[in-house]
PDB file of N, CA and C in Angstrom:
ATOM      1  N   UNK A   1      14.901  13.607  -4.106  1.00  0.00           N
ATOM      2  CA  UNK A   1      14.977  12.228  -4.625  1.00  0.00           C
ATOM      3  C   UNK A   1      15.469  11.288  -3.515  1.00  0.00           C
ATOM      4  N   UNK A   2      16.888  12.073  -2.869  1.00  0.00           N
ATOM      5  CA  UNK A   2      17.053  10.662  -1.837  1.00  0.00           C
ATOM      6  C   UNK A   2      16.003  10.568  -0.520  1.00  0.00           C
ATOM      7  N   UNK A   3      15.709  11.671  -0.219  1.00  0.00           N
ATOM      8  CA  UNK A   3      14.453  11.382   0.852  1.00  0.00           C
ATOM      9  C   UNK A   3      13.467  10.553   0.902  1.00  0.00           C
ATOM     10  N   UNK A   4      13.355  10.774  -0.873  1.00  0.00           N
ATOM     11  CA  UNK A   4      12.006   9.876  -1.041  1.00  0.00           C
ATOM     12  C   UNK A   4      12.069   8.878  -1.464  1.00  0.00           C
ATOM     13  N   UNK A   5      12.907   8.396  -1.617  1.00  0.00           N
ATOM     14  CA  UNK A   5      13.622   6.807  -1.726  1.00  0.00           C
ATOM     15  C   UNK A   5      13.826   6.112  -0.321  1.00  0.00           C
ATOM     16  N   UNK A   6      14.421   6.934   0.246  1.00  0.00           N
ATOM     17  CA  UNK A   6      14.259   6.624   1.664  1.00  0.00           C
ATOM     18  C   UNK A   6      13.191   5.663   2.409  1.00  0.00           C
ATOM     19  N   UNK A   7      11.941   6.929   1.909  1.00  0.00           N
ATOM     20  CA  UNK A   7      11.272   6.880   2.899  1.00  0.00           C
ATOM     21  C   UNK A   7      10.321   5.499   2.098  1.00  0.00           C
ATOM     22  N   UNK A   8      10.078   5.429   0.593  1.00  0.00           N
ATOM     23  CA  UNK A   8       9.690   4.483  -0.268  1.00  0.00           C
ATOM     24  C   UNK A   8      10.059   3.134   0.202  1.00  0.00           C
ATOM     25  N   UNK A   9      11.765   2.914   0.278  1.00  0.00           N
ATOM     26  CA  UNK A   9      12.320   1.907   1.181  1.00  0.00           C
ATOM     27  C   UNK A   9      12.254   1.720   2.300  1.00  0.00           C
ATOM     28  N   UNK A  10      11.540   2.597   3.011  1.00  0.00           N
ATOM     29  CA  UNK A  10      10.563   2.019   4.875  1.00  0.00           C
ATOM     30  C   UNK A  10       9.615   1.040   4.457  1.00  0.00           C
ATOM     31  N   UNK A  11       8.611   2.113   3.404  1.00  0.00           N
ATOM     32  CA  UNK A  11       7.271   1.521   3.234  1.00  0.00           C
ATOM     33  C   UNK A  11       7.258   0.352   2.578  1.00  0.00           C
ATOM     34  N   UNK A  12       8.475   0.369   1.453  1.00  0.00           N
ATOM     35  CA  UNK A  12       8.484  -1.267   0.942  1.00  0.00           C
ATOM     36  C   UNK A  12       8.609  -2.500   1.699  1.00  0.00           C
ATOM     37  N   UNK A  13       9.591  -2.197   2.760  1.00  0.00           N
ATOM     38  CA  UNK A  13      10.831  -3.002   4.114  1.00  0.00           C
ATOM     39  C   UNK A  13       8.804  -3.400   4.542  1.00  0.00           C
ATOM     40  N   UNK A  14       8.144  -2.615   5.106  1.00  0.00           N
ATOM     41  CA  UNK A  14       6.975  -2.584   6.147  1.00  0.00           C
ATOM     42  C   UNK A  14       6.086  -3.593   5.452  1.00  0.00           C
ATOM     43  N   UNK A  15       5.303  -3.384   3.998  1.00  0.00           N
ATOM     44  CA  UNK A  15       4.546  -3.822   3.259  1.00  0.00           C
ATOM     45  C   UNK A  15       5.442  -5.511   3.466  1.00  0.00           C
ATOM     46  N   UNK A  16       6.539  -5.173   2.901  1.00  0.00           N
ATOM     47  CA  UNK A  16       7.119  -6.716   2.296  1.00  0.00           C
ATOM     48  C   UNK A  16       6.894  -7.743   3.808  1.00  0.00           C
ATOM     49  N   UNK A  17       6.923  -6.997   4.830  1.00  0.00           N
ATOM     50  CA  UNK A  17       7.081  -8.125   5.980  1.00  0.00           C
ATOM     51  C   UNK A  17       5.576  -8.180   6.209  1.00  0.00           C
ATOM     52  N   UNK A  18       4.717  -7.930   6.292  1.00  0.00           N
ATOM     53  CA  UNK A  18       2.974  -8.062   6.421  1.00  0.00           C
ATOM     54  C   UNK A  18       2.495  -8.513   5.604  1.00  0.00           C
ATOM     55  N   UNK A  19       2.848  -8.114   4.385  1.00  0.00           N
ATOM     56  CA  UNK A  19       2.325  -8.874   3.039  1.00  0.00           C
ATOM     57  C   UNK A  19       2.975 -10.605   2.774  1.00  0.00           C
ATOM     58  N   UNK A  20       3.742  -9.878   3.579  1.00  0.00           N
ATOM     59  CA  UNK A  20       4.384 -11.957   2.793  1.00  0.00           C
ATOM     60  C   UNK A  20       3.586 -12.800   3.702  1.00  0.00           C
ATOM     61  N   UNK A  21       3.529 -12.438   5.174  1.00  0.00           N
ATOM     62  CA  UNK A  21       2.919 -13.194   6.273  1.00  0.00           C
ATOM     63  C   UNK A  21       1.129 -13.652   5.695  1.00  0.00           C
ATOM     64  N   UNK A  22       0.922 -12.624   5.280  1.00  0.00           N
ATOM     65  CA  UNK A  22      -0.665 -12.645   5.175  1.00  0.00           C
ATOM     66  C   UNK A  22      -1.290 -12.440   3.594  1.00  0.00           C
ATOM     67  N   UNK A  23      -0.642 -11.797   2.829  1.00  0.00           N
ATOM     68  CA  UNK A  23      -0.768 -11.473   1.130  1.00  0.00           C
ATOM     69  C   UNK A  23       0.638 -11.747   0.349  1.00  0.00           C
ATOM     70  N   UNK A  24       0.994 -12.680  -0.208  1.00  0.00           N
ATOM     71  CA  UNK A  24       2.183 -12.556  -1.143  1.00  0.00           C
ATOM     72  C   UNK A  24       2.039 -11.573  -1.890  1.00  0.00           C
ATOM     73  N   UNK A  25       1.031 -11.864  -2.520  1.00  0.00           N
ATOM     74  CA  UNK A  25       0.335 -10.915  -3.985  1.00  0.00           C
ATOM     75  C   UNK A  25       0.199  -9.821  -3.691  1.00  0.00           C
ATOM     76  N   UNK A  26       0.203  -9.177  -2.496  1.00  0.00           N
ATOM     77  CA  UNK A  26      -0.171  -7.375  -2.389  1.00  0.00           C
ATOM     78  C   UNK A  26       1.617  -7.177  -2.689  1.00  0.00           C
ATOM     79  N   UNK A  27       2.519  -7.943  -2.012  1.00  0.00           N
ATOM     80  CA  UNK A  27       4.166  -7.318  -2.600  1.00  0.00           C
ATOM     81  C   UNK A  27       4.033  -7.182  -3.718  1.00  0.00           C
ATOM     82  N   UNK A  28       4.199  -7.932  -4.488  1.00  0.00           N
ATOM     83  CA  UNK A  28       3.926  -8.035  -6.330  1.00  0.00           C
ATOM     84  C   UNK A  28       3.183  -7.069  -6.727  1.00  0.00           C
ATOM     85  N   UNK A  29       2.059  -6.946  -6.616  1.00  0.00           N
ATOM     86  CA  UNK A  29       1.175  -5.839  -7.107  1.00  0.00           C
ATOM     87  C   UNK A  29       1.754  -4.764  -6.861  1.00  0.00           C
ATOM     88  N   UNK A  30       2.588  -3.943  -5.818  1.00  0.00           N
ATOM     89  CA  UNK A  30       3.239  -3.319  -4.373  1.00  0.00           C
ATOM     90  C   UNK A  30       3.936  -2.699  -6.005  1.00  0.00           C
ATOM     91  N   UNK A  31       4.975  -3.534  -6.174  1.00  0.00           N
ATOM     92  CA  UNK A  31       6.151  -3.644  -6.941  1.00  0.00           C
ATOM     93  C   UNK A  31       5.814  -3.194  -8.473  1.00  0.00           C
ATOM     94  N   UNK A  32       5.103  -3.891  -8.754  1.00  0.00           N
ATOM     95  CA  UNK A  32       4.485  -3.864 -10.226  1.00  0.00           C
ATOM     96  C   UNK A  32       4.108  -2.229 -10.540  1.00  0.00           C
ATOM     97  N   UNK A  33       3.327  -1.699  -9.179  1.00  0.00           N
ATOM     98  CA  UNK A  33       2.846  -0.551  -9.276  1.00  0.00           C
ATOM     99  C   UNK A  33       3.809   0.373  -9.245  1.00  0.00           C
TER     100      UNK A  33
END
């Protein structure tokens, strides 16, 4: 569980900074999912 939270919280940190620049809506969706 904590590994993969971990590693979930890279990919969120990664998505959230590319997506906001260029897609708001892929975070949200990101999240939602």
């Amino acid at each position: 569980m904590t590994h993969t939270g971990q590693v979930i919280s890279k990919e969120t940190k990664f998505i959230s900074k590319t997506s906001l620049e260029k897609k708001p809506l892929s975070v949200e969706i990101f999240f939602y999912e």
